[in-house]
N, C-alpha and C. Protein backbone atom coordinates (compact mmCIF):
# COMPACT_ATOMS: atom_id res chain seq x y z
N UNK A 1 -11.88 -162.58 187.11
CA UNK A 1 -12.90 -163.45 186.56
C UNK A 1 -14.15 -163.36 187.43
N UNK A 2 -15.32 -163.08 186.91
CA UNK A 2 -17.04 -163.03 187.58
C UNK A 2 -17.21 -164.54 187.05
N UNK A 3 -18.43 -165.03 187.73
CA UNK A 3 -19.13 -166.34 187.82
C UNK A 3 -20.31 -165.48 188.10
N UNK A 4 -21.35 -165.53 187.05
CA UNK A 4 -22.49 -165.01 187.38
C UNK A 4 -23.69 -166.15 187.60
N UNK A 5 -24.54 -166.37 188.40
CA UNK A 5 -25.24 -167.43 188.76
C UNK A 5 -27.16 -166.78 188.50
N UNK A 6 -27.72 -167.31 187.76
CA UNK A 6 -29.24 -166.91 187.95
C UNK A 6 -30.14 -168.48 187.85
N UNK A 7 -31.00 -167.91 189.13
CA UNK A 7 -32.07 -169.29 189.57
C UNK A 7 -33.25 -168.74 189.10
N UNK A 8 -34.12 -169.07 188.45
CA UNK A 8 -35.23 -169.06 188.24
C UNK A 8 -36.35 -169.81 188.52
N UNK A 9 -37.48 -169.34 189.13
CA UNK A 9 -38.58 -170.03 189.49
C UNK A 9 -39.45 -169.86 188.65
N UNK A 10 -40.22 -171.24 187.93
CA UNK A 10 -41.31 -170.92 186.80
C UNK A 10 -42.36 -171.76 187.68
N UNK A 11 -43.44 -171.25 187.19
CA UNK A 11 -44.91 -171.63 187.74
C UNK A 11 -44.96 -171.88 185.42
N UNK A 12 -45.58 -173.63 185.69
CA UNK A 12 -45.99 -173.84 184.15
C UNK A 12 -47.60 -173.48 183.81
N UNK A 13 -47.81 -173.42 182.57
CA UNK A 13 -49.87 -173.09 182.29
C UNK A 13 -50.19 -174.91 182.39
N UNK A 14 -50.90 -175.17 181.70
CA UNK A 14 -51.77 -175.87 181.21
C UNK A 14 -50.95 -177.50 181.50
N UNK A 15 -50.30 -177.64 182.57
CA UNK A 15 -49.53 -178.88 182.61
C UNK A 15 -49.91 -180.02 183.21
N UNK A 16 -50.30 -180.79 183.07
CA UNK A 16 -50.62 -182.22 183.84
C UNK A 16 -49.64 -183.19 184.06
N UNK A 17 -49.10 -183.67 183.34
CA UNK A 17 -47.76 -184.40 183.50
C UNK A 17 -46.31 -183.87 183.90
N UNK A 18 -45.78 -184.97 184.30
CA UNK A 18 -44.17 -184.34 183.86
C UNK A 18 -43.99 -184.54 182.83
N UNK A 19 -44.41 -185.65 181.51
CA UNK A 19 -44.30 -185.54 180.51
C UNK A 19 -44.66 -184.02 179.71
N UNK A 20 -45.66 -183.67 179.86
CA UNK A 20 -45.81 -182.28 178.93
C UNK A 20 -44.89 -181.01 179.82
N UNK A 21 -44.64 -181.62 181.04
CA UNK A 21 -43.55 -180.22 181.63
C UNK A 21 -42.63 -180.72 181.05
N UNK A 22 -41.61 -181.56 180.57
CA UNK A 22 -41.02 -181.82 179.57
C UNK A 22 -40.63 -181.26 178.40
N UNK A 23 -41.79 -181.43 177.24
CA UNK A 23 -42.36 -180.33 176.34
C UNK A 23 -42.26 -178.75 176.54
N UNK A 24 -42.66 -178.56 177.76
CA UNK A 24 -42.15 -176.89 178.02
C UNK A 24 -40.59 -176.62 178.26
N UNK A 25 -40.41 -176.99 179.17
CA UNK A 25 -39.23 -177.11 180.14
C UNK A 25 -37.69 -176.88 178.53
N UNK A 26 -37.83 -178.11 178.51
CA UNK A 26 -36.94 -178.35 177.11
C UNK A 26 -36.61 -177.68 176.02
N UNK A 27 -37.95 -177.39 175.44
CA UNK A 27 -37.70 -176.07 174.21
C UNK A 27 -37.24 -174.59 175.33
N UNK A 28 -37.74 -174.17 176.22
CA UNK A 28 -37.19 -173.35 176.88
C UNK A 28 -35.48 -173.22 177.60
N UNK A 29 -35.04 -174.22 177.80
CA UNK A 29 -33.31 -174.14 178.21
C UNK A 29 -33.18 -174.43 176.58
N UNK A 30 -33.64 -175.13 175.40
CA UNK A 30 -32.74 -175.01 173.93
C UNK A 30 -32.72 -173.51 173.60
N UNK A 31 -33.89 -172.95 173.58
CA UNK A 31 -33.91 -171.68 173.44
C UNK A 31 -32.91 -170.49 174.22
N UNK A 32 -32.34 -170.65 175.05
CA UNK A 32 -31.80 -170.23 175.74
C UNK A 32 -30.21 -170.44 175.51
N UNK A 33 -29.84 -171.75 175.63
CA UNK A 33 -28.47 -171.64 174.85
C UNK A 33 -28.32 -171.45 173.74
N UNK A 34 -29.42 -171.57 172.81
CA UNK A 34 -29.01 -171.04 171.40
C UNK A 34 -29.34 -169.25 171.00
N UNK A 35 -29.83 -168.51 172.37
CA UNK A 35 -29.66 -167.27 171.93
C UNK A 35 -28.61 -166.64 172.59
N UNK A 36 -27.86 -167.89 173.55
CA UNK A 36 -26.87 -167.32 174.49
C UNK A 36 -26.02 -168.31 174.82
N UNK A 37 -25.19 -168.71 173.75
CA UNK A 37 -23.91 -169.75 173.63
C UNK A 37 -23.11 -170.09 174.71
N UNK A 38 -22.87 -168.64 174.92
CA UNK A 38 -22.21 -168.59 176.31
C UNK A 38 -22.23 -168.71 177.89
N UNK A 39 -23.60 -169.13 177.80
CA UNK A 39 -24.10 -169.86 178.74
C UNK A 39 -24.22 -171.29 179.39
N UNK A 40 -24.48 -171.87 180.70
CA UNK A 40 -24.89 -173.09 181.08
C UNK A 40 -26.17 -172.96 181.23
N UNK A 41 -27.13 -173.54 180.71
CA UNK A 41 -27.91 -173.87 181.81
C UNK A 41 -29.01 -175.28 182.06
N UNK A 42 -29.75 -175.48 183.60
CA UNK A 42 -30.01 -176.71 183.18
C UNK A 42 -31.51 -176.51 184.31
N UNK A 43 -32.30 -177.35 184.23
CA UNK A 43 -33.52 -177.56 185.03
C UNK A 43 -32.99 -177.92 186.49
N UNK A 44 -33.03 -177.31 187.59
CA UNK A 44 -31.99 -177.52 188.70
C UNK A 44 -33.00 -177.85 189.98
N UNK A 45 -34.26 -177.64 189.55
CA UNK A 45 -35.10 -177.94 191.37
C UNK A 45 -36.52 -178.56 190.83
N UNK A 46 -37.10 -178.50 191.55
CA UNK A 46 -38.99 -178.88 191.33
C UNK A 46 -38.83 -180.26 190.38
N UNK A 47 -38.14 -181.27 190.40
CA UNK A 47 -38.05 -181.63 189.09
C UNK A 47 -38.93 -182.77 189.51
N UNK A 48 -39.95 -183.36 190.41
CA UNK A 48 -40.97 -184.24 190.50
C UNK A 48 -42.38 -183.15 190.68
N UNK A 49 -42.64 -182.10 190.14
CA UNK A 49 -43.80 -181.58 190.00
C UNK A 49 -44.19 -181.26 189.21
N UNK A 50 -45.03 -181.21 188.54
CA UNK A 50 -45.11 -181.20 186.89
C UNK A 50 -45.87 -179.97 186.49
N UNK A 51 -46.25 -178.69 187.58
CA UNK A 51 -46.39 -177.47 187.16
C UNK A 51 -45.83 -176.53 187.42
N UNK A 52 -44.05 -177.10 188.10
CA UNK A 52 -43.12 -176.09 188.83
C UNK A 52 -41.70 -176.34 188.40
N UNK A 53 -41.11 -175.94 187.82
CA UNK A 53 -39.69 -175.83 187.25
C UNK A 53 -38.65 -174.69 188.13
N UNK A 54 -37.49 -175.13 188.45
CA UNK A 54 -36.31 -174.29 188.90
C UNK A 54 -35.53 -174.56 187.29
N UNK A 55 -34.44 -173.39 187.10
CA UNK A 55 -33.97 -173.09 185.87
C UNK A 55 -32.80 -172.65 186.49
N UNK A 56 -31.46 -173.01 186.27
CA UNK A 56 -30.37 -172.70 187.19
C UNK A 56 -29.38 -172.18 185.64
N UNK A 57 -28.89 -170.98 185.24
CA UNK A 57 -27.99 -170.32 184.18
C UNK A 57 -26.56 -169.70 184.59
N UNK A 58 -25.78 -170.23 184.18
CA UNK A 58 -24.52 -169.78 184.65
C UNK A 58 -23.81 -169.20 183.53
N UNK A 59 -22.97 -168.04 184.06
CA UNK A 59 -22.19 -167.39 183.09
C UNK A 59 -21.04 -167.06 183.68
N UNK A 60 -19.77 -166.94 182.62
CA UNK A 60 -18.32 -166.66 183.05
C UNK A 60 -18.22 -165.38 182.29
N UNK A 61 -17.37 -164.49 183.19
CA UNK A 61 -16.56 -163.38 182.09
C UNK A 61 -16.22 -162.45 182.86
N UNK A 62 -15.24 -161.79 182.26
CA UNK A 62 -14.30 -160.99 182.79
C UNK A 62 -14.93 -159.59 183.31
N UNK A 63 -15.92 -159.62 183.24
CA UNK A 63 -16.65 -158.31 184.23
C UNK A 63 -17.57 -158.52 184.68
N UNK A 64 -18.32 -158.02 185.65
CA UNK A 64 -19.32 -158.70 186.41
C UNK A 64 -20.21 -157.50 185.32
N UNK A 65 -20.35 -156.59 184.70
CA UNK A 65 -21.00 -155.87 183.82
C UNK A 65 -21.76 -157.01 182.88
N UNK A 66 -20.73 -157.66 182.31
CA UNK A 66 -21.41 -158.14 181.15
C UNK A 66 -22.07 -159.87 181.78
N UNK A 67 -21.39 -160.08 183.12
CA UNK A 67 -22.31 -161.11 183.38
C UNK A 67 -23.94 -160.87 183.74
N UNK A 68 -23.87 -159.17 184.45
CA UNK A 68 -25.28 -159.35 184.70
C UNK A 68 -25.99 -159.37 183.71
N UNK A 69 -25.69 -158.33 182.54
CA UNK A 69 -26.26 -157.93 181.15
C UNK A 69 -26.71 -159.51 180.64
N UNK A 70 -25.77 -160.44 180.47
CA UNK A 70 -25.99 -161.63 180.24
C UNK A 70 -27.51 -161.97 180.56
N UNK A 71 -27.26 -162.18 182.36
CA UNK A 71 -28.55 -162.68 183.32
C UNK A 71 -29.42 -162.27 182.69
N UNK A 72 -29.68 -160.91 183.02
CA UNK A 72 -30.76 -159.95 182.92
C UNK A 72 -31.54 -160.39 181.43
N UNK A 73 -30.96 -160.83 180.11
CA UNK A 73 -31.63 -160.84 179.22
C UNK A 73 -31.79 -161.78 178.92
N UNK A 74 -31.30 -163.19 179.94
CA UNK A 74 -31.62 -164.37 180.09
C UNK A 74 -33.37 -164.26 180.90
N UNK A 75 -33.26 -163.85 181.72
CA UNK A 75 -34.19 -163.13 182.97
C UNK A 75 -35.76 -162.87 181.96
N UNK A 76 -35.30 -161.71 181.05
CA UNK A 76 -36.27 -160.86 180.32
C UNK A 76 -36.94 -162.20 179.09
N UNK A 77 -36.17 -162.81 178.52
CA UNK A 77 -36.69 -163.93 177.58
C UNK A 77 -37.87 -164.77 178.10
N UNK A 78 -36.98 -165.21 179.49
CA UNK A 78 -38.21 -166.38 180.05
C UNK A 78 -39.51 -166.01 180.59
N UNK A 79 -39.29 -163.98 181.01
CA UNK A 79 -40.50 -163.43 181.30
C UNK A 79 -41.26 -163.48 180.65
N UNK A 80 -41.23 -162.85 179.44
CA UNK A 80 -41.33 -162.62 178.47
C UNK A 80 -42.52 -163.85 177.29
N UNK A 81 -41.99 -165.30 177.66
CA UNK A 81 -42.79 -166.25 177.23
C UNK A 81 -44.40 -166.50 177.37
N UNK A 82 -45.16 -166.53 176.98
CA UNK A 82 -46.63 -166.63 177.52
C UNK A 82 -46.94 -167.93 177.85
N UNK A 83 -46.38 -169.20 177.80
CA UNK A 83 -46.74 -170.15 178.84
C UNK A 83 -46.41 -170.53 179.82
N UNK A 84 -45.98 -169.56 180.30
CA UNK A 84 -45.52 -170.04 182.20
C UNK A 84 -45.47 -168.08 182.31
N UNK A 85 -44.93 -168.35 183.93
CA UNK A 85 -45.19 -167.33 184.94
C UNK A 85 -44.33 -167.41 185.60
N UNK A 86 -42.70 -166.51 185.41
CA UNK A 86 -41.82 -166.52 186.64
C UNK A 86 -42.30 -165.82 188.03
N UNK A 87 -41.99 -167.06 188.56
CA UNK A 87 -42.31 -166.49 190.16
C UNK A 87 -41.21 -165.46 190.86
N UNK A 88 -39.71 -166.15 190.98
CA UNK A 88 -38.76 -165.33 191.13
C UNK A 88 -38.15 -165.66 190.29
N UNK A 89 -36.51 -164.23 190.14
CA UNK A 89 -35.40 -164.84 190.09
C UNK A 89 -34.39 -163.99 190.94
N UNK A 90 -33.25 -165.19 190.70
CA UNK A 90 -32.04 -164.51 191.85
C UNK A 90 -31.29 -164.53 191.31
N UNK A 91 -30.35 -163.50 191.50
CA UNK A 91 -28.78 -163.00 190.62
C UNK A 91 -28.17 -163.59 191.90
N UNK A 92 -27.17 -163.59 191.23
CA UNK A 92 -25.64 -164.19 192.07
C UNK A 92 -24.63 -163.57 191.47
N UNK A 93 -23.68 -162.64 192.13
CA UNK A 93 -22.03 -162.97 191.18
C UNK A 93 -20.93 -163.07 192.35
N UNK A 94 -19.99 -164.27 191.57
CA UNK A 94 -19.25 -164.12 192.29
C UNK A 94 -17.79 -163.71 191.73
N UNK A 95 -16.47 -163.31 192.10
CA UNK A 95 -15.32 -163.45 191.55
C UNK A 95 -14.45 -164.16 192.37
N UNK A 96 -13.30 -164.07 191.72
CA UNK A 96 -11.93 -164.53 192.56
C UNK A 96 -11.74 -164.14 193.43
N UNK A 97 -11.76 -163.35 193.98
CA UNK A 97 -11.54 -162.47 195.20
C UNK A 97 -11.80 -162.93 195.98
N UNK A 98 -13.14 -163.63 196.10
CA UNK A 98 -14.00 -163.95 197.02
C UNK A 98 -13.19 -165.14 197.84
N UNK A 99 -12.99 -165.68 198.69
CA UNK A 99 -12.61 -167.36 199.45
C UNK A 99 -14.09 -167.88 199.72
């Protein structure tokens, strides 16, 4: 069993509130589990700044192949968006093996 882990750092556009980072933030993790079921994911850091979001996505499965494939096109979506600007992201995998 892999546990694949990806953190994402977003820089938001046009945000003044946490209310309208809200508005972003939100349709972006719906979007995300609904193109990727098989996923967790949830808003995990920055969460009192209202033009900086952490994005924390977790995935299970029996090869670390298809967890990165997972990441990676988790990764490419949020790039991909034109109202924000990933700053980083970080892969993680782990398995059983590991203690």
């Amino acid at each position: 069993m892999y546990v694949g882990a990806l953190t994402l750092d977003i820089l938001l556009g046009d945000v003044r509130s946490l209310k309208q980072k809200r508005s972003v933030v939100r349709p972006l993790i719906a979007e995300l589990q609904r193109r990727y079921p098989s996923i967790a994911v949830a808003e995990t850091g920055h969460l009192d700044l209202h033009r900086r979001a952490e994005v924390g996505v977790a995935v299970v499965s029996a090869s670390a192949g298809n967890c990165k494939e997972v990441l990676d096109a988790c990764e490419r979506m949020v790039a991909f968006r034109p109202e924000i600007e990933l700053l980083s992201a970080r892969h993680r995998l782990y398995n059983d093996e590991e203690d």
